[in-house]
C-alpha atoms as a PDB file:
ATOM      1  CA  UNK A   1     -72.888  43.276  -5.733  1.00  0.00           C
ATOM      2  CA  UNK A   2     -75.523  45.870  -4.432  1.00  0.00           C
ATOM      3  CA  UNK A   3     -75.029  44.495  -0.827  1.00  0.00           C
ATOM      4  CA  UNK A   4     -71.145  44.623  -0.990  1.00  0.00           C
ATOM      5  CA  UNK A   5     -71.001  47.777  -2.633  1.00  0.00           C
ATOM      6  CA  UNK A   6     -73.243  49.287   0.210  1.00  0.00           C
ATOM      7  CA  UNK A   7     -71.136  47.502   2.988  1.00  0.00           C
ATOM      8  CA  UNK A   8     -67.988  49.228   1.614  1.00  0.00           C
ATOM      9  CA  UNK A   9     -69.780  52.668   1.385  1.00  0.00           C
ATOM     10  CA  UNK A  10     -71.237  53.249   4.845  1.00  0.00           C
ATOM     11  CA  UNK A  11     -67.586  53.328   6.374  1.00  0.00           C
ATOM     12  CA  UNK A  12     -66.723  55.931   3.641  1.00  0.00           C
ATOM     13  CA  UNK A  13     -69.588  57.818   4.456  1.00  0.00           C
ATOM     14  CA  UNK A  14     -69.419  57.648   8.244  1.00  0.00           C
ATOM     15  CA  UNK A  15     -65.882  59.096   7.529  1.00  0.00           C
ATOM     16  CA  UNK A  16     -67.528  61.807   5.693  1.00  0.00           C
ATOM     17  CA  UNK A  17     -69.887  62.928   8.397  1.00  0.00           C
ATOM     18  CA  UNK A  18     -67.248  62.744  11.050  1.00  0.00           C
ATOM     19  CA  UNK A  19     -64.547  64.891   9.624  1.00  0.00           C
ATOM     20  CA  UNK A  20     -65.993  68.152   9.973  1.00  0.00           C
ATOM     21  CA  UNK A  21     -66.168  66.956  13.646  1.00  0.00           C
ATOM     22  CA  UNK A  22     -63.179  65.980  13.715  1.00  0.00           C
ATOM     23  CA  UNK A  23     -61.351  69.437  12.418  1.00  0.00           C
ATOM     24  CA  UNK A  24     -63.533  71.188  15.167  1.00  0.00           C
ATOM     25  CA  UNK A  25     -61.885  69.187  18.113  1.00  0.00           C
ATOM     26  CA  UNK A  26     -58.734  70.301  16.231  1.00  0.00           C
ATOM     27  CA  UNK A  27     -59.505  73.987  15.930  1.00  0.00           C
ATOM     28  CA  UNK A  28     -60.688  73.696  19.527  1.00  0.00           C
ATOM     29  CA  UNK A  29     -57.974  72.318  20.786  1.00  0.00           C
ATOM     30  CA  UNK A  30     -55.607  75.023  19.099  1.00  0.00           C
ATOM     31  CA  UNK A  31     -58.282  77.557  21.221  1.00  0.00           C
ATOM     32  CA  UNK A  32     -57.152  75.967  24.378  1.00  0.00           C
ATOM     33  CA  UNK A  33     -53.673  75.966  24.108  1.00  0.00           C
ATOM     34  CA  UNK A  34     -53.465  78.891  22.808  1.00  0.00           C
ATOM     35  CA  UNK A  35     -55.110  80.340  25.312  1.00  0.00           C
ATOM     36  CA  UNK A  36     -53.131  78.485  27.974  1.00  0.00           C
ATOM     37  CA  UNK A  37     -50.061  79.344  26.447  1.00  0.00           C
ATOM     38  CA  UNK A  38     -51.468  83.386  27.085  1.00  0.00           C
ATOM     39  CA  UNK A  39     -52.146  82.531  30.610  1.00  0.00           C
ATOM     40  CA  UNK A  40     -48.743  81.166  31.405  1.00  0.00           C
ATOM     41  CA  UNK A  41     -47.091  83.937  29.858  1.00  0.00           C
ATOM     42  CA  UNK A  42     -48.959  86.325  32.490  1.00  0.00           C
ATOM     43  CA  UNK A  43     -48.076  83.725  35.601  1.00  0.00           C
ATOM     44  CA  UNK A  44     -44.276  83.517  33.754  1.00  0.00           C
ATOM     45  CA  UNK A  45     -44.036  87.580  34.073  1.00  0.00           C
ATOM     46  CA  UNK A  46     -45.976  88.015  37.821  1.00  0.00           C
ATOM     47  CA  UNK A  47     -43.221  85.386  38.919  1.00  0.00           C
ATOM     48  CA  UNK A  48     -40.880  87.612  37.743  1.00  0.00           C
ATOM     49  CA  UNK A  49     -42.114  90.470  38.993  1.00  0.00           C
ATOM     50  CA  UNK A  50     -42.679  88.674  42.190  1.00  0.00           C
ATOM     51  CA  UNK A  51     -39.082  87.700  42.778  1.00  0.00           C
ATOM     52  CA  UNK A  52     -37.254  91.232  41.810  1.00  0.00           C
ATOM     53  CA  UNK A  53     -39.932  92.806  44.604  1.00  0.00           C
ATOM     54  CA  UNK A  54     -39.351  90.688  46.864  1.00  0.00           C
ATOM     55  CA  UNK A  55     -35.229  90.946  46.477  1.00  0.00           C
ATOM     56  CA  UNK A  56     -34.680  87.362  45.202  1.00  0.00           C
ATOM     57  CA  UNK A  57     -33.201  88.577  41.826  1.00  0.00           C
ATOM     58  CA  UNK A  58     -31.280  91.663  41.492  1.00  0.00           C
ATOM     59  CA  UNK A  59     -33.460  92.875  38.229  1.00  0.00           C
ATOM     60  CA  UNK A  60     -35.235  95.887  39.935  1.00  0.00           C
ATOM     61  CA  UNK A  61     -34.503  97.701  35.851  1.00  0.00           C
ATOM     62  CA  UNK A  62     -37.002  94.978  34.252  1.00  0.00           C
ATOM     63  CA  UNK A  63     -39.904  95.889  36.962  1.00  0.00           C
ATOM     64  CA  UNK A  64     -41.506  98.013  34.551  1.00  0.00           C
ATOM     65  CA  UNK A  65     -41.079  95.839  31.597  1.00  0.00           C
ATOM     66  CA  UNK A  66     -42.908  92.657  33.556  1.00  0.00           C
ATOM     67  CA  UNK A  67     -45.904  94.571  35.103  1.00  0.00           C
ATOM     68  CA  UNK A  68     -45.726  95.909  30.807  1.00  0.00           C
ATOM     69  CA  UNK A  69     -45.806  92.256  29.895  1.00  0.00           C
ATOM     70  CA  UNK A  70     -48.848  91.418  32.260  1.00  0.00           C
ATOM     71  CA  UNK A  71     -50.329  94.325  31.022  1.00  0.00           C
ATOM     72  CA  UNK A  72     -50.650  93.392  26.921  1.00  0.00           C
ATOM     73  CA  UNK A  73     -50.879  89.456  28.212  1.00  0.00           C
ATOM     74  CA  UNK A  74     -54.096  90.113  29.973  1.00  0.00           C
ATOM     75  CA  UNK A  75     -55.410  92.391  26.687  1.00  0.00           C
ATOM     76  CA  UNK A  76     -54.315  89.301  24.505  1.00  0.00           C
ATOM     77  CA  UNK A  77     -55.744  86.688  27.175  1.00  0.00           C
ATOM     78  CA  UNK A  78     -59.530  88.540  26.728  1.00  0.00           C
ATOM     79  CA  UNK A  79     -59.305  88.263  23.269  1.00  0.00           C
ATOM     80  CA  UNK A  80     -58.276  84.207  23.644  1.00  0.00           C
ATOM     81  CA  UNK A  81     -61.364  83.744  25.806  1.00  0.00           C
ATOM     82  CA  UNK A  82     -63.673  85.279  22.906  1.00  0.00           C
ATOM     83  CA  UNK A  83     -63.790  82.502  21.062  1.00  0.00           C
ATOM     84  CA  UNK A  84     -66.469  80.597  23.429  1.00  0.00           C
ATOM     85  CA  UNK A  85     -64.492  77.157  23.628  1.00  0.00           C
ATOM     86  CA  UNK A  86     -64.938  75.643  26.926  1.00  0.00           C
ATOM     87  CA  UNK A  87     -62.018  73.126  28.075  1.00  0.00           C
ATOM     88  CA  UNK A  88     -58.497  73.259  29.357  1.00  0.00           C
ATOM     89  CA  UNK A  89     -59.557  74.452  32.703  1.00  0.00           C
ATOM     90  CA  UNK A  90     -61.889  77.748  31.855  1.00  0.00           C
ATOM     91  CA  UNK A  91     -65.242  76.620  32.892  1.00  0.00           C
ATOM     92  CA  UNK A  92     -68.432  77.598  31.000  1.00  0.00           C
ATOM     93  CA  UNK A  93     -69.094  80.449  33.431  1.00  0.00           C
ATOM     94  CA  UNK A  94     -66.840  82.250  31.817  1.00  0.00           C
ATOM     95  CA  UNK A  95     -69.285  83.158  28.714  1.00  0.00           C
ATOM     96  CA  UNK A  96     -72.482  82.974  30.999  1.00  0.00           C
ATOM     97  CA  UNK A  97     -70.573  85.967  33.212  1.00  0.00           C
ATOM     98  CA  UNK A  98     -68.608  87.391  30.180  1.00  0.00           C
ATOM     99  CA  UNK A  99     -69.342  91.320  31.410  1.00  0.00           C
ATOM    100  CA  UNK A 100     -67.593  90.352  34.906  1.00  0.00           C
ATOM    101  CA  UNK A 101     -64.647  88.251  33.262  1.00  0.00           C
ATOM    102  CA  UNK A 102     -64.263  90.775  30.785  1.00  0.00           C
ATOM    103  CA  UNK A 103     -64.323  93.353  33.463  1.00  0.00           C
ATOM    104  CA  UNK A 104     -61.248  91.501  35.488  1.00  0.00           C
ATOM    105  CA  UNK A 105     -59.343  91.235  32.489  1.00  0.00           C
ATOM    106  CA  UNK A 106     -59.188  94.765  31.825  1.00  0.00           C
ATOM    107  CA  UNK A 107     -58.920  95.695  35.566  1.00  0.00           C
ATOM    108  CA  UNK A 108     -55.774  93.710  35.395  1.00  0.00           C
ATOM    109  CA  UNK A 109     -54.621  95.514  31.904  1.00  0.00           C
ATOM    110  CA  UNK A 110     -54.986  98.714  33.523  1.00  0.00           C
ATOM    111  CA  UNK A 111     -53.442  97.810  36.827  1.00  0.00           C
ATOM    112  CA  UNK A 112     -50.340  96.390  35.494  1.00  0.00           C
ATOM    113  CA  UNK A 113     -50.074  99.255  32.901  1.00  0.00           C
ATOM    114  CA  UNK A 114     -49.948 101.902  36.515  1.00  0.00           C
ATOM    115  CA  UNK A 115     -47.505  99.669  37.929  1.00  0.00           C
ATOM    116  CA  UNK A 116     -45.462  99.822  34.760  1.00  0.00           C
ATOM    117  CA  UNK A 117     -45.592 103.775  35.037  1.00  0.00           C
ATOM    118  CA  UNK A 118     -44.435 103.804  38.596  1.00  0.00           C
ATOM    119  CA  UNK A 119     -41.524 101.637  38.270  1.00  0.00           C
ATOM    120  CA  UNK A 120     -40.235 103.934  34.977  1.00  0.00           C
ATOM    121  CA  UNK A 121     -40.817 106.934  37.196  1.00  0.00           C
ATOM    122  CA  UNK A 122     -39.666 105.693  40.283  1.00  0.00           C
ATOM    123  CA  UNK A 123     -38.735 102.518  40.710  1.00  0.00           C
ATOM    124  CA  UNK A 124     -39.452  99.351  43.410  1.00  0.00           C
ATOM    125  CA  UNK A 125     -40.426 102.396  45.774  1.00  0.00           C
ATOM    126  CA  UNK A 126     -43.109 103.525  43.448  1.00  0.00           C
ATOM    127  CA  UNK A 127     -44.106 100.390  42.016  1.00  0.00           C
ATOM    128  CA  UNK A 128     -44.635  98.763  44.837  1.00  0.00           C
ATOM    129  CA  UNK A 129     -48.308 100.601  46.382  1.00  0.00           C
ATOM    130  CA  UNK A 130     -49.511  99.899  42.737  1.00  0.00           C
ATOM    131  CA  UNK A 131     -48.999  95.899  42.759  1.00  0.00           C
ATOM    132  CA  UNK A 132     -51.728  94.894  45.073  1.00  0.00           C
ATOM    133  CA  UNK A 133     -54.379  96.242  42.100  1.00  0.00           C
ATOM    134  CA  UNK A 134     -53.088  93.473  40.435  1.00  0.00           C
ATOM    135  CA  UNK A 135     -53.201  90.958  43.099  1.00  0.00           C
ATOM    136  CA  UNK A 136     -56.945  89.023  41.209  1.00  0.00           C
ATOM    137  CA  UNK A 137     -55.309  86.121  39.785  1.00  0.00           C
ATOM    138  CA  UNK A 138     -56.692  83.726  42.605  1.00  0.00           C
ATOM    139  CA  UNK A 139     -60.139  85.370  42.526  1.00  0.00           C
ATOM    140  CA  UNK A 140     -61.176  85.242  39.010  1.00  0.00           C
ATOM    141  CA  UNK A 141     -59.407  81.565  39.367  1.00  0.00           C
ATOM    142  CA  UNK A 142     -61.515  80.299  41.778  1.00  0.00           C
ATOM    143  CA  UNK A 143     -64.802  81.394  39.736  1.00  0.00           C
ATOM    144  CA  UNK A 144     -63.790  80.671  36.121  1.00  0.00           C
ATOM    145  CA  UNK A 145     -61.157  77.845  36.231  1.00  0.00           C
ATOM    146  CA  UNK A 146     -61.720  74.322  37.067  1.00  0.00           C
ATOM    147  CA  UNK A 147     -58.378  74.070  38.891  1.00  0.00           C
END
């Protein structure tokens, strides 16, 4: 009975000690798409952006509210990243290098908040000196994401 009643126990046990592990690769996993969901709302809105600049779309009145959009995504998208969860495609760098990531992330706030401004005061025309601020997508890409 003792050796039985030990065989049916470890399993129990083992499930015991994994769970917590378990609900972490959960909550981590939430992190990451979470955070990815952040990200794509920022590409989503420079897309935009992109195509009523460049003529493609006749939506020159929703300039300001796109470069507005980029502008609170990248403040959200800093706060994702403070939960130190590496995966998706953010690299551990990230967190070794926070000061310079955070940096980007807040140059990108505040460059997407004066390009906002311009196109309310005057349009494409206005707007359109401000964008290349914004243009460090592929830079902070190619040192903190994995593709």
């Amino acid at each position: 009975m003792r050796f039985w009643g030990k065989v049916l126990l470890a399993p129990v046990i083992t499930l015991v000690l994994l769970w917590p592990a378990s609900k972490v690769l959960a909550a981590d996993k939430d992190v990451i798409n979470y955070r990815q969901n952040v990200m794509k709302s920022i590409g989503a809105n420079a897309g935009a952006l992109g195509a009523i600049m460049q003529n493609k779309v006749a939506h020159a009145e929703n300039l300001a509210l796109h470069a507005e959009a980029i502008s609170i995504g990248a403040q959200a998208a800093l706060r994702a990243f403070e939960d130190e969860v590496v995966g998706g495609t953010a690299k551990a760098d990230i967190w070794e290098n926070w000061q310079d990531f955070s940096d980007r992330f807040n140059a990108l706030a505040t460059a997407a908040a004066a390009v906002a401004e311009a196109a309310r005061e005057g349009g494409m025309a206005a707007a359109g000196p401000k964008l290349g601020a914004m243009l460090i997508c592929k830079a902070c890409h190619d040192d903190y994401r994995t593709e």
